[in-house]
N, C-alpha and C. Protein backbone atom coordinates (compact mmCIF):
# COMPACT_ATOMS: atom_id res chain seq x y z
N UNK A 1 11.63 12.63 -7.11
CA UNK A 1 11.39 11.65 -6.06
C UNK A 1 10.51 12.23 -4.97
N UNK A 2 10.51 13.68 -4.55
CA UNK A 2 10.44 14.35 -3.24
C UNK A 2 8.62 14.50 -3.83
N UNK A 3 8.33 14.56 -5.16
CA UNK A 3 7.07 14.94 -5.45
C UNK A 3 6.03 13.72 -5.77
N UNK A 4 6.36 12.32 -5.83
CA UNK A 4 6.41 11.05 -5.95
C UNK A 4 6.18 10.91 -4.33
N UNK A 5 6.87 11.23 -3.21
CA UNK A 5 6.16 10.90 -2.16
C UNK A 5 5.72 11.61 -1.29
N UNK A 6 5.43 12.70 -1.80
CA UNK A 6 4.43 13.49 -1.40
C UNK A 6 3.11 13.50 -1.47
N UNK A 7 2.96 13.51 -3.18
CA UNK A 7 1.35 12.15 -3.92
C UNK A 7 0.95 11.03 -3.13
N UNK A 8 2.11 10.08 -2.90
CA UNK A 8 1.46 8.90 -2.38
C UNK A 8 1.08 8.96 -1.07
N UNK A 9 1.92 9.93 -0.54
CA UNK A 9 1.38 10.29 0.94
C UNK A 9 0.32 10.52 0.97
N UNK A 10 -0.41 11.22 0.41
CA UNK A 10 -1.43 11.98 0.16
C UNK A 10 -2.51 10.55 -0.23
N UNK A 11 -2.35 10.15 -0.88
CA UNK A 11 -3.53 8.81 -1.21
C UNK A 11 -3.49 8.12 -0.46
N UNK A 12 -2.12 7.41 0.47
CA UNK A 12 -2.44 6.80 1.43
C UNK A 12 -2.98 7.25 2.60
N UNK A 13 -3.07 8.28 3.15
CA UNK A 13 -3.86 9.25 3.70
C UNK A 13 -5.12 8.98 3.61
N UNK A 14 -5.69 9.35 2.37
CA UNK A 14 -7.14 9.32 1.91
C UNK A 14 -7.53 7.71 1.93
N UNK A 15 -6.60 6.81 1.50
CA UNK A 15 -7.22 5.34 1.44
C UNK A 15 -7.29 4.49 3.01
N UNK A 16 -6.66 5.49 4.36
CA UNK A 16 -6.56 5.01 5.45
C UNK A 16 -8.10 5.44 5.91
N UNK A 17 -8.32 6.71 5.68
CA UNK A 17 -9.61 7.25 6.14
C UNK A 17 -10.87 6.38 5.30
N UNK A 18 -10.66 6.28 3.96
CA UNK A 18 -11.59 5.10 3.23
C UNK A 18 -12.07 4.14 3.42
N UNK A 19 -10.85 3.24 4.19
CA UNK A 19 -10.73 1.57 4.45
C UNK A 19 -11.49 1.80 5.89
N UNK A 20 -10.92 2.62 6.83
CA UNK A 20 -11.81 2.91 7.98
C UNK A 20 -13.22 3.09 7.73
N UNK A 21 -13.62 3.94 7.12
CA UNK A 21 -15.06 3.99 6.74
C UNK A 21 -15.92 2.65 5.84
N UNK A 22 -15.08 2.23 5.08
CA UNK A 22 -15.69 0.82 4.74
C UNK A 22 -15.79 -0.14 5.75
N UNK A 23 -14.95 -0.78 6.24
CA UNK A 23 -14.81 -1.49 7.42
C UNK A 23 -16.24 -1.31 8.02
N UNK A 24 -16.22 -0.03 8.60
CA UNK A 24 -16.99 0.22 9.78
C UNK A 24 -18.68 0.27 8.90
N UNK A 25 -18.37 0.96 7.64
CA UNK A 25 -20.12 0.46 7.12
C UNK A 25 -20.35 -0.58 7.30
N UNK A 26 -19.37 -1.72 6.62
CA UNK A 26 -19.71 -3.05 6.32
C UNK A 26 -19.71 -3.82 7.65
N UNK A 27 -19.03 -3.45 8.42
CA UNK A 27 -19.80 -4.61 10.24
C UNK A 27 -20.81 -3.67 10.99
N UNK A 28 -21.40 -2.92 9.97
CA UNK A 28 -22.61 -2.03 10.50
C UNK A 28 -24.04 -2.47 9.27
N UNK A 29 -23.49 -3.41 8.96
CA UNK A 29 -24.66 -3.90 7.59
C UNK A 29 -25.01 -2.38 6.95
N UNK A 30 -24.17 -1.53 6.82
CA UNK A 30 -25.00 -0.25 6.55
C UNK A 30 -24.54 -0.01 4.64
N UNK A 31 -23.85 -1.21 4.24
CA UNK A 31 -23.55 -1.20 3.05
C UNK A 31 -21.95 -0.43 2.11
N UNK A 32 -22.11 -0.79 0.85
CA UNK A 32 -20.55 -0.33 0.51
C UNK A 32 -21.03 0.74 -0.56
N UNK A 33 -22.15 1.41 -0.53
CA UNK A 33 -22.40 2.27 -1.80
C UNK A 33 -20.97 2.91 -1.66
N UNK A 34 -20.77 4.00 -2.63
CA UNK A 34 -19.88 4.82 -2.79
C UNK A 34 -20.52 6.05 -2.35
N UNK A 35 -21.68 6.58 -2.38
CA UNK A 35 -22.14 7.77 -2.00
C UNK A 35 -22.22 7.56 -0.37
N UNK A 36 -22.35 6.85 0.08
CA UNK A 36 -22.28 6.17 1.60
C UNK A 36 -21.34 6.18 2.53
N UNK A 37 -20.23 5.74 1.95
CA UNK A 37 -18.90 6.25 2.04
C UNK A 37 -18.36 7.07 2.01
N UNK A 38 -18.31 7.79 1.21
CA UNK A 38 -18.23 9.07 0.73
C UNK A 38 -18.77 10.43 2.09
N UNK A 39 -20.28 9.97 2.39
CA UNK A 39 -20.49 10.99 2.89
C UNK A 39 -20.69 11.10 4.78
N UNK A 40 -20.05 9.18 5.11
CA UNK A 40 -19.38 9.25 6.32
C UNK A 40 -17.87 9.94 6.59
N UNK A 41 -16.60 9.40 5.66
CA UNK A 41 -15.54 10.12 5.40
C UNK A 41 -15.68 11.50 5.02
N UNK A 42 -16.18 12.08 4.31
CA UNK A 42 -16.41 13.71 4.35
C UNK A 42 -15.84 14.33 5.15
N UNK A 43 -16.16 14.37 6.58
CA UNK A 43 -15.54 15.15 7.75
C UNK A 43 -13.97 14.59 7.98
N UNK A 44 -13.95 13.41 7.91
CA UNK A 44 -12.35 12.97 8.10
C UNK A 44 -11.54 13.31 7.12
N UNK A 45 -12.04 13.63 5.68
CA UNK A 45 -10.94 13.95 4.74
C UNK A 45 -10.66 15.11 4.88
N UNK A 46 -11.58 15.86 4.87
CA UNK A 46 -11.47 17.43 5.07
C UNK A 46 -10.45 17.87 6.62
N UNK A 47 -10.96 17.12 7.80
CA UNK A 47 -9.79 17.17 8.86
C UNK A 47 -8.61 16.63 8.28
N UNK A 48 -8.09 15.73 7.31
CA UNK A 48 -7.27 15.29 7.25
C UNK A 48 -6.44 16.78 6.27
N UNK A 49 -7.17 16.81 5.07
CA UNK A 49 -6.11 18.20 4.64
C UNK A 49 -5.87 19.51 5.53
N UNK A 50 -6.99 19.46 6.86
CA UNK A 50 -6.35 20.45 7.58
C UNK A 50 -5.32 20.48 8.31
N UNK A 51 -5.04 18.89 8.51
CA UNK A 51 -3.93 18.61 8.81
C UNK A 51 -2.82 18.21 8.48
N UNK A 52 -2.77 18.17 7.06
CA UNK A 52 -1.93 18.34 6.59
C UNK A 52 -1.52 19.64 6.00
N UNK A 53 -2.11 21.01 5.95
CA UNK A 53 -1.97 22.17 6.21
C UNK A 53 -1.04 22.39 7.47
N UNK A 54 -2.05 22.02 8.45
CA UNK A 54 -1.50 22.90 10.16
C UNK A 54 0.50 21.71 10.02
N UNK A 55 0.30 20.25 9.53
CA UNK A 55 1.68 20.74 9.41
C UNK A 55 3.09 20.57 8.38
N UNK A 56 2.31 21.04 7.67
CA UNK A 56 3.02 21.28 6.10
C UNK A 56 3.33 19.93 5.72
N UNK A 57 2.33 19.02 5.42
CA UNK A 57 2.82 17.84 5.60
C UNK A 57 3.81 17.29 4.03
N UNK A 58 3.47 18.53 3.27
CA UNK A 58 4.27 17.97 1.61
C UNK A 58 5.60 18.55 2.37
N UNK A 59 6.32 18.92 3.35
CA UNK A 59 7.73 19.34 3.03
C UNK A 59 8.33 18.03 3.78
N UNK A 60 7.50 17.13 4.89
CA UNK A 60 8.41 16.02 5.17
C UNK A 60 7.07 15.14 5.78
N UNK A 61 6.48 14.58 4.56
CA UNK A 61 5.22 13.96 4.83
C UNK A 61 5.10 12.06 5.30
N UNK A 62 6.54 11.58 5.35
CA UNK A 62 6.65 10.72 6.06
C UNK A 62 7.23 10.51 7.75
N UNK A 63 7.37 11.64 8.04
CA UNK A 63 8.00 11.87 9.41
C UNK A 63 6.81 11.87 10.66
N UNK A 64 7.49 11.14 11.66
CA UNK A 64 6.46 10.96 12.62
C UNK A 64 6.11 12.49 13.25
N UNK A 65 6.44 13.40 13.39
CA UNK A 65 5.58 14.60 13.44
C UNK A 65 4.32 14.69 12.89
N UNK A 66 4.67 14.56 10.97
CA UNK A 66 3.74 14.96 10.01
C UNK A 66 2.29 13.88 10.67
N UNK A 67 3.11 12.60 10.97
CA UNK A 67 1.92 11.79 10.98
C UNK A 67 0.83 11.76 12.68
N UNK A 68 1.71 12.52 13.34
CA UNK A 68 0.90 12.76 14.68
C UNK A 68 -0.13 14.03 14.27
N UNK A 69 0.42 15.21 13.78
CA UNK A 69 -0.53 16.17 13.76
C UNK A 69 -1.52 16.13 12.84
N UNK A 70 -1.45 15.15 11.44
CA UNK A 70 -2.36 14.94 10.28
C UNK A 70 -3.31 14.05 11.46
N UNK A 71 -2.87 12.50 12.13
CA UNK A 71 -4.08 12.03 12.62
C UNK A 71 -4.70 12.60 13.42
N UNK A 72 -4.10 13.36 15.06
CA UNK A 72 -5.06 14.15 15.80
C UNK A 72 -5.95 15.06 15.24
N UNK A 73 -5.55 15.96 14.15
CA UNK A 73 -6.28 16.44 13.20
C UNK A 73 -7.84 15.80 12.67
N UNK A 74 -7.31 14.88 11.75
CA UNK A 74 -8.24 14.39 11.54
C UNK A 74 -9.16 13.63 12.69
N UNK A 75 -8.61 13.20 13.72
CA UNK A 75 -9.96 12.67 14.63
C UNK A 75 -10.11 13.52 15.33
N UNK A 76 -9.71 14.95 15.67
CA UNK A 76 -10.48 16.05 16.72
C UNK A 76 -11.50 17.04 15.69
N UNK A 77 -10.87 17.67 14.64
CA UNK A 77 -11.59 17.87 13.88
C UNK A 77 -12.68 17.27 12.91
N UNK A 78 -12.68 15.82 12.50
CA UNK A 78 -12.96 15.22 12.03
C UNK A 78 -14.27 14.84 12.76
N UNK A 79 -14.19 14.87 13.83
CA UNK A 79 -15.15 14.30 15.02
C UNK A 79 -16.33 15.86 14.63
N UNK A 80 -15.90 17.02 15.15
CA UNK A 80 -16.29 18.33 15.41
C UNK A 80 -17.41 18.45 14.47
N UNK A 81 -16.56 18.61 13.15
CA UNK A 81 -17.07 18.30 11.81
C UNK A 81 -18.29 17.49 11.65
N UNK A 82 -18.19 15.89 11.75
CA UNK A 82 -19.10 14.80 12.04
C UNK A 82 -20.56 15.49 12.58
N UNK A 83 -20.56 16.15 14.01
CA UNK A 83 -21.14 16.14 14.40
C UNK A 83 -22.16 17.41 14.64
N UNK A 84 -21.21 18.67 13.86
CA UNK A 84 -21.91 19.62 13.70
C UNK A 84 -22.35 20.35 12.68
N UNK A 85 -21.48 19.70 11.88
CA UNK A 85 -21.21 20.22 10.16
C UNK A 85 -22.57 19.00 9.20
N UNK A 86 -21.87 17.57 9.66
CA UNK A 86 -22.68 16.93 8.93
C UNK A 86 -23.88 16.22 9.79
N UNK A 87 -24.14 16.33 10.88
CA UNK A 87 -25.25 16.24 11.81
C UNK A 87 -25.06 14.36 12.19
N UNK A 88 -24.20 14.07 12.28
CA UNK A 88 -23.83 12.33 12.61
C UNK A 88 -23.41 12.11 13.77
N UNK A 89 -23.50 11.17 14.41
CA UNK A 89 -23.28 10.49 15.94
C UNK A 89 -21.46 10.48 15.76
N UNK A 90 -21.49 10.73 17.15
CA UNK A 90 -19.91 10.90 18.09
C UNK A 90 -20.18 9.50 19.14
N UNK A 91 -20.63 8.69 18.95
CA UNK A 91 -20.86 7.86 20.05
C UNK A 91 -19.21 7.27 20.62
N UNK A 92 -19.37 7.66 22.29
CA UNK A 92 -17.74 7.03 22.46
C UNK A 92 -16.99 5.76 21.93
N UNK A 93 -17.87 4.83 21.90
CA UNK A 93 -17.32 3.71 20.98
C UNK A 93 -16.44 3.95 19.50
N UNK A 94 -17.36 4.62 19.03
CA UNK A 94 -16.85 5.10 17.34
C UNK A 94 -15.54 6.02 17.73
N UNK A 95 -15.33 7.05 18.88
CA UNK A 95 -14.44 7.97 18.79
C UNK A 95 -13.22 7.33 19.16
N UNK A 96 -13.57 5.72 19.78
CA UNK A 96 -11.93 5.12 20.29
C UNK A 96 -11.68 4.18 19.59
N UNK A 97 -12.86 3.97 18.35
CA UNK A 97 -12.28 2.98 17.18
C UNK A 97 -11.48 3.83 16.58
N UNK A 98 -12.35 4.76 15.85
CA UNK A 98 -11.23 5.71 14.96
C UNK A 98 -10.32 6.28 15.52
N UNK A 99 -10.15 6.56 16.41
CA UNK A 99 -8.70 7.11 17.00
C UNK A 99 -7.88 6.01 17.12
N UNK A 100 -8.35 4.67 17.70
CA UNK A 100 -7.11 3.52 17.50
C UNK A 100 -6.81 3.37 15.79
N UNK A 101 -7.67 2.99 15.65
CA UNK A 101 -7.38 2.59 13.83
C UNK A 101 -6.78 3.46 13.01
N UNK A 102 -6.84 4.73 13.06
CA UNK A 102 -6.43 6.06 12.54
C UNK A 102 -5.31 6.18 12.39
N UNK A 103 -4.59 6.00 14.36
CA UNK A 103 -3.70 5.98 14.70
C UNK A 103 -2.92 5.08 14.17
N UNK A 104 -3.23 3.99 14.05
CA UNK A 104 -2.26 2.99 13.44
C UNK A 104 -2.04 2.89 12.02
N UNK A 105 -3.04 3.35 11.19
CA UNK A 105 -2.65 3.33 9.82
C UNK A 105 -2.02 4.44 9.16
N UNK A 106 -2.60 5.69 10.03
CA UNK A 106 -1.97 7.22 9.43
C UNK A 106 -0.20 6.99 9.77
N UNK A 107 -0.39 6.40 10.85
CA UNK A 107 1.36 6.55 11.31
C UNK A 107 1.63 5.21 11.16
N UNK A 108 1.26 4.07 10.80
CA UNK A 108 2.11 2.89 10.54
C UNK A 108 2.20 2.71 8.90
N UNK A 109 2.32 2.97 8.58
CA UNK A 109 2.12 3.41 6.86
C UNK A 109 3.21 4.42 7.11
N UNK A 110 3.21 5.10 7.63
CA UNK A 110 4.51 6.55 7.40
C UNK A 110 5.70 5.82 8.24
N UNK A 111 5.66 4.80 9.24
CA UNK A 111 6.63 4.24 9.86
C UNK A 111 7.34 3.14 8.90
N UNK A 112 6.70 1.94 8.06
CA UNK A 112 6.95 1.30 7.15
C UNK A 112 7.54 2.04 5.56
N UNK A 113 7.08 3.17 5.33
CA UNK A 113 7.58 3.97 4.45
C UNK A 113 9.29 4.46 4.92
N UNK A 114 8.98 4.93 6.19
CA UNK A 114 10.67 5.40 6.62
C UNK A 114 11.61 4.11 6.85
N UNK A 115 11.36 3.26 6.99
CA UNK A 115 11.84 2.11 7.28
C UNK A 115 12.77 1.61 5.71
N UNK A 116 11.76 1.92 4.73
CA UNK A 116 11.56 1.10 3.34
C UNK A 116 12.83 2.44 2.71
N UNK A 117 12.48 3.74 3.05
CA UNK A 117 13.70 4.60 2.35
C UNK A 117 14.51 4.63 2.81
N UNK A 118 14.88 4.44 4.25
CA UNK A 118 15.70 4.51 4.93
C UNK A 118 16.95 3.94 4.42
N UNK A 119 16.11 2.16 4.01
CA UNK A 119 17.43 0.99 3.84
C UNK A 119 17.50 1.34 2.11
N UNK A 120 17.22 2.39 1.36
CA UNK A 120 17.79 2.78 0.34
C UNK A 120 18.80 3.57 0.00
C-alpha cells in the first residue's frame, strides 16, 4: 500500500506541474506541443524532486509538511532554475500565478488524499 502511494504521489506531483504549464501555454497562444511543455516545466520538475529529496517525501508523502517543502521548493528553485539554468522570464505576474496554483494543487491533492485515507 505504502509503495502504491508513494508512486502516485509522485505523478500527481509531476501532473500538477504539467497542467500548470499547459494551462499557462495555452492562454499564452504559445501552443500544446509536447517538446514545449516539456521544456517550460523542466526547471519545475527538477525543483520538484529536489524537493522531494530536501523532505524525504516517499516516507510520508501525503502530509502537509511533505507538501509545503516539495511546493516552496519547486517555486524558489524552480524560479532560480527558469531563469538561470534555462535562460526564461521570472516576470512577477508568472511568479504569483505559479506560486498560487502550485500551492493549491501540490497541497490540495495531498489534503483530499488525507481526507480519502483517513475515512478508511
Amino acid at each position: 500500500m505504502k509503495s502504491k502511494v508513494v508512486l502516485w504521489s509522485a505523478v500527481a506531483d509531476v501532473l500538477c506541474i504539467v497542467i500548470f504549464v499547459a494551462i499557462g501555454r495555452k492562454n499564452h497562444d504559445e501552443g500544446e506541443v509536447a517538446s514545449g511543455i516539456f521544456h517550460v516545466a523542466a526547471p519545475f520538475l527538477i525543483a520538484a524532486v529536489a524537493g522531494w529529496s530536501a523532505s524525504q517525501a516517499w516516507k510520508k508523502p501525503i502530509e502537509l509538511r511533505t507538501g509545503a517543502i516539495v511546493w516552496l521548493t519547486t517555486i524558489v528553485l524552480g524560479m532560480v532554475l527558469r531563469h538561470f539554468v534555462f535562460d526564461d522570464g521570472t516576470a512577477t505576474a508568472f511568479i504569483i500565478v505559479a506560486t498560487v496554483f502550485l500551492c493549491a494543487f501540490l497541497n490540495g491533492w495531498r489534503a483530499i488524499a488525507r481526507k480519502r485515507l483517513s475515512s478508511h
